[in-house]
Protein backbone atom coordinates (compact mmCIF):
# COMPACT_ATOMS: atom_id res chain seq x y z
CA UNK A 1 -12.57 5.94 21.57
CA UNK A 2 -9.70 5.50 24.51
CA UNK A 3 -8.66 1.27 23.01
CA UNK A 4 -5.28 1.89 22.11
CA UNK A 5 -4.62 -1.96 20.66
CA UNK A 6 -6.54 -3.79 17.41
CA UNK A 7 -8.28 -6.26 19.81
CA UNK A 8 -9.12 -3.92 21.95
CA UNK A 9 -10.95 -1.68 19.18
CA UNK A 10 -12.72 -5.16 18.47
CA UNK A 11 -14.18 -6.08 20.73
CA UNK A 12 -15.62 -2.68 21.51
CA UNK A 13 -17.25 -1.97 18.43
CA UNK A 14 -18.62 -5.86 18.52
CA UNK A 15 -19.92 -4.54 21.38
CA UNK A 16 -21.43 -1.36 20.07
CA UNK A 17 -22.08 -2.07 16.28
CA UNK A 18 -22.56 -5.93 16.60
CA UNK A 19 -24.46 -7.08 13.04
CA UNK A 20 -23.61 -3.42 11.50
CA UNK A 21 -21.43 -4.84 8.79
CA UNK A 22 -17.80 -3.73 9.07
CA UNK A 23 -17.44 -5.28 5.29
CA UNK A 24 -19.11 -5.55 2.60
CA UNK A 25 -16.81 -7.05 -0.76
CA UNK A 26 -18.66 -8.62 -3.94
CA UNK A 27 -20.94 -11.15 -1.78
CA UNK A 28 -18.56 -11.78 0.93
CA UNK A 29 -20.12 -9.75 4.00
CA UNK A 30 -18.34 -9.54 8.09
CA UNK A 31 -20.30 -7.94 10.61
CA UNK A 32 -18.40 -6.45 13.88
CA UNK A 33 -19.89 -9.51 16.04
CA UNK A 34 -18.66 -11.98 13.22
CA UNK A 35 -15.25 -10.81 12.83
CA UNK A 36 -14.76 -11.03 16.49
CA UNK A 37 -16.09 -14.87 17.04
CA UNK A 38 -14.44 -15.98 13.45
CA UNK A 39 -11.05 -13.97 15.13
CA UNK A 40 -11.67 -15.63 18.28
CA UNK A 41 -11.87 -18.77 16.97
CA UNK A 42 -8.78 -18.81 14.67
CA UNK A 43 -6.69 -16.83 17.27
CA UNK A 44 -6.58 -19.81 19.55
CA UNK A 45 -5.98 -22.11 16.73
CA UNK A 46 -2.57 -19.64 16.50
CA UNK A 47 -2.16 -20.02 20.31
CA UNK A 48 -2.36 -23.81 19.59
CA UNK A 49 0.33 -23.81 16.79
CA UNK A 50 2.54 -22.53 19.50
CA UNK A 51 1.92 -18.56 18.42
CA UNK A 52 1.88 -15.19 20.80
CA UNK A 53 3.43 -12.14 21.40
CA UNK A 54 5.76 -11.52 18.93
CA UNK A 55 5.09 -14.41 16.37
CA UNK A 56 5.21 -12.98 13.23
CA UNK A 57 2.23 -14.51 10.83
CA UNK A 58 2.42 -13.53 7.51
CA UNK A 59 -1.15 -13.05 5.41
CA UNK A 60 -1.42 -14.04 1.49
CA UNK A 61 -4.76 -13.19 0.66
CA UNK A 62 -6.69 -10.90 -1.51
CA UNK A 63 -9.31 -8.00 -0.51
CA UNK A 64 -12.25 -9.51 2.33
CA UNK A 65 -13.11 -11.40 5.22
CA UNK A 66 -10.03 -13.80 5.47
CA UNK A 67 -7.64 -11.16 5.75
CA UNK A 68 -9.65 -9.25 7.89
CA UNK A 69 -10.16 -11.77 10.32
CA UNK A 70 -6.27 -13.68 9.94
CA UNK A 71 -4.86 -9.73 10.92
CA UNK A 72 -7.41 -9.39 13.62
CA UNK A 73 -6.68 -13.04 15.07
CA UNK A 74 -3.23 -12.17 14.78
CA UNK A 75 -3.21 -8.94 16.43
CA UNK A 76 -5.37 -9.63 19.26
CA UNK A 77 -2.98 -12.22 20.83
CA UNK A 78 -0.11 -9.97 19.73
CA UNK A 79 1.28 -11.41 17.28
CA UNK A 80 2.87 -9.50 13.92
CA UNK A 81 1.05 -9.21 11.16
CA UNK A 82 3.00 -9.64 7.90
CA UNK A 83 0.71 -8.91 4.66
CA UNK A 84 1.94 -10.34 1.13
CA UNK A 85 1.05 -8.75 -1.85
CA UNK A 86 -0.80 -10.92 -3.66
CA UNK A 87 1.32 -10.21 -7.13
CA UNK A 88 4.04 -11.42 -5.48
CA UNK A 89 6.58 -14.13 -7.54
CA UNK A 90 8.40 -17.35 -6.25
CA UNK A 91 11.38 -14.90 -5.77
CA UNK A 92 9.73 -11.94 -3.97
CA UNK A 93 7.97 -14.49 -1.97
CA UNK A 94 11.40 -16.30 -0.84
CA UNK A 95 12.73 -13.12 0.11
CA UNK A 96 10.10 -11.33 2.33
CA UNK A 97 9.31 -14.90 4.13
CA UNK A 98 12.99 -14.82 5.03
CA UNK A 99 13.57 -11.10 5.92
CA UNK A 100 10.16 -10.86 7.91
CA UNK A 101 11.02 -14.11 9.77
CA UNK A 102 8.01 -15.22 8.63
CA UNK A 103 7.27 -18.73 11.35
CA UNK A 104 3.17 -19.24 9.77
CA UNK A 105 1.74 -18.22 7.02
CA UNK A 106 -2.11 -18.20 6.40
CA UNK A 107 -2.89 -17.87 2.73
CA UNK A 108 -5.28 -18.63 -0.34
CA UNK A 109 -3.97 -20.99 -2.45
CA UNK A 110 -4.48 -19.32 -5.79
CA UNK A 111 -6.09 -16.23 -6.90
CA UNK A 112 -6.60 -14.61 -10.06
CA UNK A 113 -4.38 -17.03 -12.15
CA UNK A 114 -1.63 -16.57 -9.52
CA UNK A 115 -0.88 -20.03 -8.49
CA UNK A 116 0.35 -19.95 -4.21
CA UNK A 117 0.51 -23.32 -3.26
CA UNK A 118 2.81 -24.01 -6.22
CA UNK A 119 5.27 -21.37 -5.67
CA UNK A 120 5.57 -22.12 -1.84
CA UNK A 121 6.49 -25.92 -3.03
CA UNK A 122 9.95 -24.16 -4.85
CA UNK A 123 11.00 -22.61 -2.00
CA UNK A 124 13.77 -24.35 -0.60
CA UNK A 125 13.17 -25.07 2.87
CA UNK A 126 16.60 -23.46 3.86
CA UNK A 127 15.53 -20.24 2.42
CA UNK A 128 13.21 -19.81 5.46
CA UNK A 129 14.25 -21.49 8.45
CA UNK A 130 11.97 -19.74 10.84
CA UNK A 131 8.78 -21.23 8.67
CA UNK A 132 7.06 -23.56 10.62
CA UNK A 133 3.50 -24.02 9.17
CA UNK A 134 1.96 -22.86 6.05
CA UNK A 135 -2.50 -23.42 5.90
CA UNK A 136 -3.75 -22.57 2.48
CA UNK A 137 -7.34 -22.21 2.53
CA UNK A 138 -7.62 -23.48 5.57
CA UNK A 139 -7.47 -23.08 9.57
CA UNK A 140 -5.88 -24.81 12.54
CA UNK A 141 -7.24 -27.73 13.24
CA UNK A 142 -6.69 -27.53 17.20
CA UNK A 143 -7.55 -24.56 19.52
CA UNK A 144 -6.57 -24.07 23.22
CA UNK A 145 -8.85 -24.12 26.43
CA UNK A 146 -11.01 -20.70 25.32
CA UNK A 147 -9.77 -19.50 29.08
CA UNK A 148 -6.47 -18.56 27.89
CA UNK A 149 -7.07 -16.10 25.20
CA UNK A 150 -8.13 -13.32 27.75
CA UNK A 151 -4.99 -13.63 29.27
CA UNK A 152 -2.95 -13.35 26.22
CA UNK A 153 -4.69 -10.44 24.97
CA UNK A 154 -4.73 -8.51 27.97
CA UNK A 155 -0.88 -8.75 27.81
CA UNK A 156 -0.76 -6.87 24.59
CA UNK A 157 0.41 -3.03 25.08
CA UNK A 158 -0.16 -0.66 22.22
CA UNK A 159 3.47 0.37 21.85
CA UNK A 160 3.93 -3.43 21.33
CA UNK A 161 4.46 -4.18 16.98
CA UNK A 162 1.44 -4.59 15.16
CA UNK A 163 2.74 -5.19 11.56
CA UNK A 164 5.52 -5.10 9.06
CA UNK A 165 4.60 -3.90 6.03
CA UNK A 166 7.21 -4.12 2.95
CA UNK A 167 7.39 -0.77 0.56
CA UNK A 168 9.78 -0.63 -2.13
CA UNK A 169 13.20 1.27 -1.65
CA UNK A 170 15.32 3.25 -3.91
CA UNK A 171 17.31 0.05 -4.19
CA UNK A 172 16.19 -3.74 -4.80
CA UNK A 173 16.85 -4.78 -1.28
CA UNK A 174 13.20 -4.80 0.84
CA UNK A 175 12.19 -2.75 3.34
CA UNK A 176 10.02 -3.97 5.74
CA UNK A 177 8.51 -1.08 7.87
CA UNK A 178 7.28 -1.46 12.08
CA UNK A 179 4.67 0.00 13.01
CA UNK A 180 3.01 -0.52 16.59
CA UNK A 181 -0.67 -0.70 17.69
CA UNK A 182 -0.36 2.98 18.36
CA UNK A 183 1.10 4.39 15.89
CA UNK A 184 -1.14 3.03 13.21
CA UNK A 185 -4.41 3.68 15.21
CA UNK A 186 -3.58 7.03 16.91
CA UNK A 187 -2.84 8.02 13.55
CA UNK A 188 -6.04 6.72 11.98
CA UNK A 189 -8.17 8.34 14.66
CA UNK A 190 -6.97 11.87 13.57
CA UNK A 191 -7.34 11.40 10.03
CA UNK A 192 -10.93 10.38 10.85
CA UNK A 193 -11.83 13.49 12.21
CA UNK A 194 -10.43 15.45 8.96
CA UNK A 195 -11.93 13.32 5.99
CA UNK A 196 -14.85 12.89 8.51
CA UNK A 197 -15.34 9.04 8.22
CA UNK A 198 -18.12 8.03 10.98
CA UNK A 199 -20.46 5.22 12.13
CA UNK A 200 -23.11 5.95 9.12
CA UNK A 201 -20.65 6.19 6.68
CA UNK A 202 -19.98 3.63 3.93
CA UNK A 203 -16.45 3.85 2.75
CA UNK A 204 -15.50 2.67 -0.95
CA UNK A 205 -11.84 2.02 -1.24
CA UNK A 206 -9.36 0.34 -4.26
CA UNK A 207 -6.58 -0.27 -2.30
CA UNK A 208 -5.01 -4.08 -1.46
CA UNK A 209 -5.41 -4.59 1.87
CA UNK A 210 -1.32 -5.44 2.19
CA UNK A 211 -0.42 -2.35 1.26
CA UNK A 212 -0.78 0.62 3.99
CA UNK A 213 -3.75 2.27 2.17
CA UNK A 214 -5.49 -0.82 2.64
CA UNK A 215 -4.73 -1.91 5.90
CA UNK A 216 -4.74 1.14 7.91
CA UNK A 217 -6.21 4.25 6.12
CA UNK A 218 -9.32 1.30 4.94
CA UNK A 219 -9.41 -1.31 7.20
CA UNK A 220 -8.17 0.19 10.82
CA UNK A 221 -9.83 3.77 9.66
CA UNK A 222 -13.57 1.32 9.23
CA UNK A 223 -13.10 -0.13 12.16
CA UNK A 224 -12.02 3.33 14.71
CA UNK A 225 -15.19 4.28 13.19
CA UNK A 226 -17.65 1.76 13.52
CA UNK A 227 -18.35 2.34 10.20
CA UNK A 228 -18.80 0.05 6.59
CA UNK A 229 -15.76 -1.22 4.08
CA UNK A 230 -17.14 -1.71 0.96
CA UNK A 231 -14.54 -3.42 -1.83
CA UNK A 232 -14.77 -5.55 -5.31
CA UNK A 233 -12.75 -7.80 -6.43
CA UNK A 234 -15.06 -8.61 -9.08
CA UNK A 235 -13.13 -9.08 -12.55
CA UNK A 236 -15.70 -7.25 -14.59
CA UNK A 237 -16.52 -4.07 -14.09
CA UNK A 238 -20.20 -3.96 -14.35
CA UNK A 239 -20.65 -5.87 -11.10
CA UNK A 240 -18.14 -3.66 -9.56
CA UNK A 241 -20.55 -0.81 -10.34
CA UNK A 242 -23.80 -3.11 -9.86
CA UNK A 243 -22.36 -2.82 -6.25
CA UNK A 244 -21.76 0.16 -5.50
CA UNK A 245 -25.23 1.22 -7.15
CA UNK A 246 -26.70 -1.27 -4.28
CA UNK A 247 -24.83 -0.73 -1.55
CA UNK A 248 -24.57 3.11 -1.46
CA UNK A 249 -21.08 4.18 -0.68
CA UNK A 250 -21.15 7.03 0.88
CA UNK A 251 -17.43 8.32 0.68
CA UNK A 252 -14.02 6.66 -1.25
CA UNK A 253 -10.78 6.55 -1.02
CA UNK A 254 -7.81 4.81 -3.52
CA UNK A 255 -5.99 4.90 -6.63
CA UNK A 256 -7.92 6.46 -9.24
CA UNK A 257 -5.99 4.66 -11.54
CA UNK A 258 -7.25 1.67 -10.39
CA UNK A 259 -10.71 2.55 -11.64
CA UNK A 260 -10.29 3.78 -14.73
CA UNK A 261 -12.04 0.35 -15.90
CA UNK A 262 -15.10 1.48 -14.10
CA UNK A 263 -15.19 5.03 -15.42
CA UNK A 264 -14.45 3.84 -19.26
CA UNK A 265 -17.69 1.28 -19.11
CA UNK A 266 -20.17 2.17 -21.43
CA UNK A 267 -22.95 1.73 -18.44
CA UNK A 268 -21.57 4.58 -16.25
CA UNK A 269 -23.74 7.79 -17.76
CA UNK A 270 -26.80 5.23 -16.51
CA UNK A 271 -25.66 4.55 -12.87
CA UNK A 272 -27.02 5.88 -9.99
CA UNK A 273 -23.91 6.83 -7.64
CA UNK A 274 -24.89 9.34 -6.18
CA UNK A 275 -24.84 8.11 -2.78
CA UNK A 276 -20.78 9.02 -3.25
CA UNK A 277 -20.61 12.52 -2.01
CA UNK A 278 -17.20 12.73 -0.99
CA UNK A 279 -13.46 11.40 -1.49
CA UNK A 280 -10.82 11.50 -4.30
CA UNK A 281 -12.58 8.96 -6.90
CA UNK A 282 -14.12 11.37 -8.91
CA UNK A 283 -14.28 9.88 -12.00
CA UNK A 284 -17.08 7.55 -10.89
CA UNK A 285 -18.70 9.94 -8.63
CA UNK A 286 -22.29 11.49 -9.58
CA UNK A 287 -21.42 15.02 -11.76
CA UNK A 288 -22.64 17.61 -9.60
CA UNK A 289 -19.79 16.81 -7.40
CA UNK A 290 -17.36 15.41 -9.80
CA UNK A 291 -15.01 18.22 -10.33
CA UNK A 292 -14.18 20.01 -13.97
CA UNK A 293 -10.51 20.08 -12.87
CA UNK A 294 -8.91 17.87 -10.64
CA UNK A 295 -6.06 19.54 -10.01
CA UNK A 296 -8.05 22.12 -8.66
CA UNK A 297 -9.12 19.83 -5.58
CA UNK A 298 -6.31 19.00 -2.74
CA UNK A 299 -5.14 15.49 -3.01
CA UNK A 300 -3.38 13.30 -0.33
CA UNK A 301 0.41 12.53 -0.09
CA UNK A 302 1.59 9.55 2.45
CA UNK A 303 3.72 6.60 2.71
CA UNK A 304 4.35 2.89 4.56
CA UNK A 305 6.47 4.77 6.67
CA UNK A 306 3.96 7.33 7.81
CA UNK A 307 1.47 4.74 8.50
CA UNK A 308 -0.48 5.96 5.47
CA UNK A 309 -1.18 9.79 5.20
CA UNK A 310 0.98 12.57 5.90
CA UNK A 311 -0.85 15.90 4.09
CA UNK A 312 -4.61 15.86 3.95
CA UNK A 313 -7.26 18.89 3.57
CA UNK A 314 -10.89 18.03 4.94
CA UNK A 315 -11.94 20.70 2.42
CA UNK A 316 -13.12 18.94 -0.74
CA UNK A 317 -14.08 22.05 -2.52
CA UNK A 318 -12.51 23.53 -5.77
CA UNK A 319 -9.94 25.49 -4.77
CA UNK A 320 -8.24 28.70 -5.88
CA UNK A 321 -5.88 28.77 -8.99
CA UNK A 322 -3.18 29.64 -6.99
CA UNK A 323 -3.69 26.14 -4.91
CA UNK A 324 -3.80 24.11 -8.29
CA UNK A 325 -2.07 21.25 -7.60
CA UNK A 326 -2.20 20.80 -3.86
CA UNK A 327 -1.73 18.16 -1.13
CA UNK A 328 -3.23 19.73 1.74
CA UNK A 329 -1.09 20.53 4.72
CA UNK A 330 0.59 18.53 7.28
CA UNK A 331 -1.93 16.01 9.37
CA UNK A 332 -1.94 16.98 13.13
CA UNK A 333 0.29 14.65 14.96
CA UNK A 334 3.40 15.24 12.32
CA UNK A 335 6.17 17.89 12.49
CA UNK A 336 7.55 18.64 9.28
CA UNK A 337 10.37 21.02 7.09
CA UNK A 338 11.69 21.01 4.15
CA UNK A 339 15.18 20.40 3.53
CA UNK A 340 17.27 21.88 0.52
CA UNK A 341 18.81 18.61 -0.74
CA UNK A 342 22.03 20.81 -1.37
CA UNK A 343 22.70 22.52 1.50
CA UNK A 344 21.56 20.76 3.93
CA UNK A 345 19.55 23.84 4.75
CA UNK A 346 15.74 25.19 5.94
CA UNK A 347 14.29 25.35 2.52
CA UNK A 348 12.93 29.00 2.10
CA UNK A 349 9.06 29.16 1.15
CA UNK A 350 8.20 27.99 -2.16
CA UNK A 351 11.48 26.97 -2.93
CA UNK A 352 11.87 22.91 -3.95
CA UNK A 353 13.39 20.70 -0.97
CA UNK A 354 13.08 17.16 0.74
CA UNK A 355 10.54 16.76 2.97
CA UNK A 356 11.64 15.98 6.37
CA UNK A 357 8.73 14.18 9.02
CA UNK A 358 8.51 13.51 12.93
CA UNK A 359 6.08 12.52 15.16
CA UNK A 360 4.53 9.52 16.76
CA UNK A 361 2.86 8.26 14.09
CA UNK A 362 5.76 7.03 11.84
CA UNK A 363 7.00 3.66 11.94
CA UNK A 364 9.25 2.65 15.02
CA UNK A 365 12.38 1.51 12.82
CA UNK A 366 12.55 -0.63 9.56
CA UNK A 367 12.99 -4.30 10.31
CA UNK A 368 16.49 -5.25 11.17
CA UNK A 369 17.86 -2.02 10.85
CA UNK A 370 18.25 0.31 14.07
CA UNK A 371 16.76 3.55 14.71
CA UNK A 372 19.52 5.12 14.17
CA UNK A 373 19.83 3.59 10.58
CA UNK A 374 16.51 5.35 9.68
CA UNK A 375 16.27 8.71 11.58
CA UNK A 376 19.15 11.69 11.81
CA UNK A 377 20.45 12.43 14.89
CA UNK A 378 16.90 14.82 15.49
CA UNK A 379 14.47 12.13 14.81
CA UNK A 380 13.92 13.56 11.68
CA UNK A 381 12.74 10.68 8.53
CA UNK A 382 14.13 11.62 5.33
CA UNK A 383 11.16 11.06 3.26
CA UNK A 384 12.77 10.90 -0.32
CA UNK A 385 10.05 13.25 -1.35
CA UNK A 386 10.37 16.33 -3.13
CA UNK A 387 8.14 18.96 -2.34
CA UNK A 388 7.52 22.94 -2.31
CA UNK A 389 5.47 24.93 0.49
CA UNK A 390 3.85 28.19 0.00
CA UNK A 391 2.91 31.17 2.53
CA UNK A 392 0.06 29.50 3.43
CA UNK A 393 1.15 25.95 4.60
CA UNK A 394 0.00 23.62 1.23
CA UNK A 395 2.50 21.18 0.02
CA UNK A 396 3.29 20.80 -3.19
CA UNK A 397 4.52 17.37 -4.61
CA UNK A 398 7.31 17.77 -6.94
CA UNK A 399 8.79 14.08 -7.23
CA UNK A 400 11.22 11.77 -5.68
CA UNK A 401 15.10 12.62 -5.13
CA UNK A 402 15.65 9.31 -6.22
CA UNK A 403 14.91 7.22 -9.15
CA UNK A 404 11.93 5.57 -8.24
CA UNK A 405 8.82 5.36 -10.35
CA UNK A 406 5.25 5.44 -8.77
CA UNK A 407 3.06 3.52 -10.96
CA UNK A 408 -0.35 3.35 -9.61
CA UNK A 409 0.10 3.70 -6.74
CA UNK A 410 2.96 1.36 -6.09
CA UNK A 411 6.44 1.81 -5.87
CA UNK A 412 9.14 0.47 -8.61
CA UNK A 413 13.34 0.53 -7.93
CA UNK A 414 14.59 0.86 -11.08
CA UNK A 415 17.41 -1.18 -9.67
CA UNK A 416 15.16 -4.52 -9.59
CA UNK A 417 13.98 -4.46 -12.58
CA UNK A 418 17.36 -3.77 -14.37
CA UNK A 419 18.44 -6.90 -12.39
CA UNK A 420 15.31 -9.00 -13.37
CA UNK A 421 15.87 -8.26 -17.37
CA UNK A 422 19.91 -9.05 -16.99
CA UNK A 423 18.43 -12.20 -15.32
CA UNK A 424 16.64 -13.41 -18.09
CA UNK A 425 18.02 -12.54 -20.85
CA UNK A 426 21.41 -13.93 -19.54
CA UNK A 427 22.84 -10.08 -18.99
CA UNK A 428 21.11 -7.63 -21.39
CA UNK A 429 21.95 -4.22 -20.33
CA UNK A 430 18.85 -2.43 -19.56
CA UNK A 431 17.83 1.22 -18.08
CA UNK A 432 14.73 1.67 -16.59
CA UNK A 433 12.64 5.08 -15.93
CA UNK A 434 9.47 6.09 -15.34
CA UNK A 435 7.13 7.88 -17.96
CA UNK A 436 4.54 10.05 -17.35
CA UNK A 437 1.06 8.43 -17.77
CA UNK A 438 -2.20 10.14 -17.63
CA UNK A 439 -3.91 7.20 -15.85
CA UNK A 440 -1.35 5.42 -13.84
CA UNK A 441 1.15 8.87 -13.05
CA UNK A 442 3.64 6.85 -14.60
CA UNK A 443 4.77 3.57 -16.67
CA UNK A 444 7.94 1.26 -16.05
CA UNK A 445 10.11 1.72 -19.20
CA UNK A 446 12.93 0.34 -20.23
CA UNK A 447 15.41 1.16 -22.64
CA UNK A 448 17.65 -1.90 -23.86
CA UNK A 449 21.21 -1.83 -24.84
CA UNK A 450 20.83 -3.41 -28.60
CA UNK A 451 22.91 -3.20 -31.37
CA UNK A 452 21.66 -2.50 -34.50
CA UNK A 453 20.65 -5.84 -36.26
CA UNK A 454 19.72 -7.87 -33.30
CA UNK A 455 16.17 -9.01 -32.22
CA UNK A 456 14.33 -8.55 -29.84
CA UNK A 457 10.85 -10.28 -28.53
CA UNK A 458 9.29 -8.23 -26.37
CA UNK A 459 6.18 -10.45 -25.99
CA UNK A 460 9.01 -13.33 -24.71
CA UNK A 461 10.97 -10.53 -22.64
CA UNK A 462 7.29 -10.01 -20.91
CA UNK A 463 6.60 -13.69 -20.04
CA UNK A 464 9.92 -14.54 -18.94
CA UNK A 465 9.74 -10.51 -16.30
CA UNK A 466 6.27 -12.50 -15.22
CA UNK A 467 8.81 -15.34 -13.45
CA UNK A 468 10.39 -12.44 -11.90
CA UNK A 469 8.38 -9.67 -11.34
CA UNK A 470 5.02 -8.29 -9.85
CA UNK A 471 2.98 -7.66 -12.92
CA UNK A 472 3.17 -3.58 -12.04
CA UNK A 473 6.85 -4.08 -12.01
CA UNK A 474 7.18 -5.34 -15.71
CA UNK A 475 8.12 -2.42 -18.46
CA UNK A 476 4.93 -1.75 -20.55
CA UNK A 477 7.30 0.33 -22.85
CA UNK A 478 11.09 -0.69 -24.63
CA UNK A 479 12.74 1.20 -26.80
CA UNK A 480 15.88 -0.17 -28.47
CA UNK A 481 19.44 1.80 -28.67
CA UNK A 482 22.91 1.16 -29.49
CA UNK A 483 25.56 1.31 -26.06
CA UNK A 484 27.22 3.80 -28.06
CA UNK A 485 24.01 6.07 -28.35
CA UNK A 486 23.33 5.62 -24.72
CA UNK A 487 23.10 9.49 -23.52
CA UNK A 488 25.14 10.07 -20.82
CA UNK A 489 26.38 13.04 -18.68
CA UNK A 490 29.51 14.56 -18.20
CA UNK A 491 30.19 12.67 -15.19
CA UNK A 492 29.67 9.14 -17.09
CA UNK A 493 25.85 8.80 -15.50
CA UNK A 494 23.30 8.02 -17.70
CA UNK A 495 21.17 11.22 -18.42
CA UNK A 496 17.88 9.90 -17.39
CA UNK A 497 15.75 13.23 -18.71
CA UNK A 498 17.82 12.50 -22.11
CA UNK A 499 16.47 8.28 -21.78
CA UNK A 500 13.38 9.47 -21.97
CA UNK A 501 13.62 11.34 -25.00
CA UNK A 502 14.36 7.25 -26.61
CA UNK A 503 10.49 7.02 -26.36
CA UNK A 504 10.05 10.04 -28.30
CA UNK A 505 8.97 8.27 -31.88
């Protein structure tokens, strides 16, 4: 396929796959010719609101059609797409609407308990001066002549921004990350040829469509391929699995951890999934090709900054003891090394180092910080990942040079949620690590300066984080420990591998 922008890719495969469905979530269903007339029709509703190239439009909705067709009515007219996760807080809110420049946002009022519209009413209206309109569950209600769309579109380029998309740092301060219309779909093309996602495929996939996983390696990967996006975001897990038994997934993609409800339910042993030959969710896929040891199967490593994947292996078979534990190797389009964090050198072969990336696909800069802020002087992204290669080419994931945790999935600063706690609790000392977790990779704890004799509610401590905090961002362990027992390092920095040993009884 030779479209190198989002509308471009749309209105091809409307023409090839028309009612193929491009997604298929819970009872909410979008066919290629439906997402391009329901796009068409809100993208001049934008146009009327006084949008175009470079308006930025954020999206605040949860997995299906509406985000589908807000990004794609977005895109097309080249606007920048601005996704919101949809466990955002009041605060978190505030703050990405500001950074991003945020001028409309098109959102669901409430989902899940979470209430929108309420939280948008706190925001000062100073806080975001560049927000012009906000439509909750709902469209524009004026659309311009239908001649002028063409002409907007065909003044979209694909080196021209397609989306900011906000990953956590290794401090509280966001980090929203460019990517173009190239970058994201070049990229997506070649990683469609390795995990070999085509036009009869069905692809299963956990992962929110705002965060990278969801929007490009789900929803841009579906649509390069002309293929179908199946999702839930049914509640219980039975009709999750009543689902997938009907619609016949033929490949998945996600966070594992983010089914373990559906591989705990008591109806599993009974389901027919075998449709499910290949991708990483094994623990719901049929037996004879559920592996006896994951780690003996190559997993994926990528990023926001990447545009999703950066190692990948289209071999899904058990592999060698000698490979347990591997990510695959580089995806074409990426030059990589490994740095010793030390030095400053070439890491030598299986020794540990930071893993250094290049290439096309990565993002163009992070948002209102220059290139030069976010590359070294060779182009080279500093990935914050530590990793070991052997003599064949696999990567290894070892961890992160920093602090962060990686709960699920998702990123956690330490940072914020020390601030968040101090917050609330009118300046409780707190220090927060990550645990290792069987289902999750790891847990947000935190251990609280207390003095012996004081209390503690850790039920309250939750509720108030809630005000604060995504819900993945809350500690789901505290232990309690004197300043003066505090272990710390000869330097005066908190021993982190010591804080752990806090959670020990």
């Amino acid at each position: 396929m030779r479209e190198t922008t989002v509308g471009q890719v749309l209105r091809e495969q409307a023409r090839r796959r028309g009612a193929h469905p491009l997604l298929i979530c819970d009872a909410d269903r979008l066919t290629y010719v439906e997402a391009e007339r329901r796009s068409t029709d809100l993208a001049r509703g934008l146009v009327a609101l006084g949008a175009g190239k470079g308006t930025h439009v954020g999206l605040l909705y949860p997995n299906g059609s509406t985000f589908i067709v807000a990004m794609l009515a977005a895109a097309r007219i080249g606007a920048v797409v601005i996704p919101f996760s949809t466990f955002a807080t009041a605060p978190e809110m505030a703050t990405q609407l500001a950074h991003a420049d945020v001028e409309i946002l098109l959102g669901t009022a409430s989902y899940r308990g979470h209430d929108y519209a309420l939280r948008l009413t706190g925001i000062d209206d100073a806080a975001v001066p560049l927000l012009r309109h906000v439509l909750l569950d709902s469209e524009p209600g004026d659309a311009v002549d239908p001649d002028v769309l063409p002409a907007l579109q065909a003044d979209v380029d694909a080196s021209d921004a397609l989306a900011i998309v906000y990953t956590s740092g290794s401090t509280s301060a966001p980090k929203g990350v460019l990517h173009t219309h190239a970058s994201l779909l070049e990229h997506q093309k070649v990683l469609n040829v390795i995990r070999g996602l085509g036009p009869d495929d069905r692809l299963f996939c956990n992962s929110p469509f705002f965060w990278i996983g969801g929007i490009a390696f789900s929803i841009l990967a579906t649509m390069l391929a002309g293929a179908t996006l199946v999702c839930s975001n049914a509640e219980d897990p039975a009709e999750t699995l009543d689902l997938l038994e009907a619609e016949k997934p033929t490949i998945t993609n996600g966070f594992v951890a983010g089914i373990a409800a559906l591989a705990n339910h008591p109806s599993l042993p009974q389901r027919d999934l075998s449709s499910m030959r290949r991708g990483n969710l094994y623990p719901i896929m049929a037996p004879d090709v559920r592996p006896a040891d994951p780690e003996l199967r190559h997993t994926m490593l990528g990023m926001t900054e990447t545009g999703s994947v950066i190692t990948i292996s289209e071999d899904e078979t058990d592999q060698p003891e000698h490979r347990r534990g591997s990510f695959g190797k580089p995806a074409p389009g990426f030059d990589t090394t490994v740095v010793d964090p030390d030095t400053g050198e070439r890491a030598e072969v299986g020794s540990i180092g930071e893993l250094y990336v290049r290439g096309p696909f990565l993002m163009e800069r992070y948002y209102k910080r220059s290139r030069e802020e976010c590359f070294d002087a060779d182009d080279w992204f500093h990935t914050g990942d530590l990793v070991r290669v052997d003599n064949e080419g696999f990567v290894y994931f070892v961890g992160r040079r920093g602090a962060m945790i990686k709960t699920a999935g998702a990123n956690v600063a330490p940072a914020e949620v020390e601030k968040a706690i101090a917050k609330v609790t009118g300046g409780m000392v707190a220090h927060v690590i990550g645990l290792p977790d069987p289902q999750r990779g790891q847990v947000v704890a935190a251990v609280l300066e207390l003095d012996e004799g004081s209390t503690f509610d850790e039920t309250a401590l939750r509720t108030r984080l809630s005000e604060e905090l995504s819900s993945y961002k809350i500690p789901r362990r505290f232990a309690r420990v004197p300043a003066a027992r505090i272990p710390v390092m000869s330097s005066g920095k908190i021993d982190l591998p010591r804080l752990a040993e806090c959670f020990d009884d």
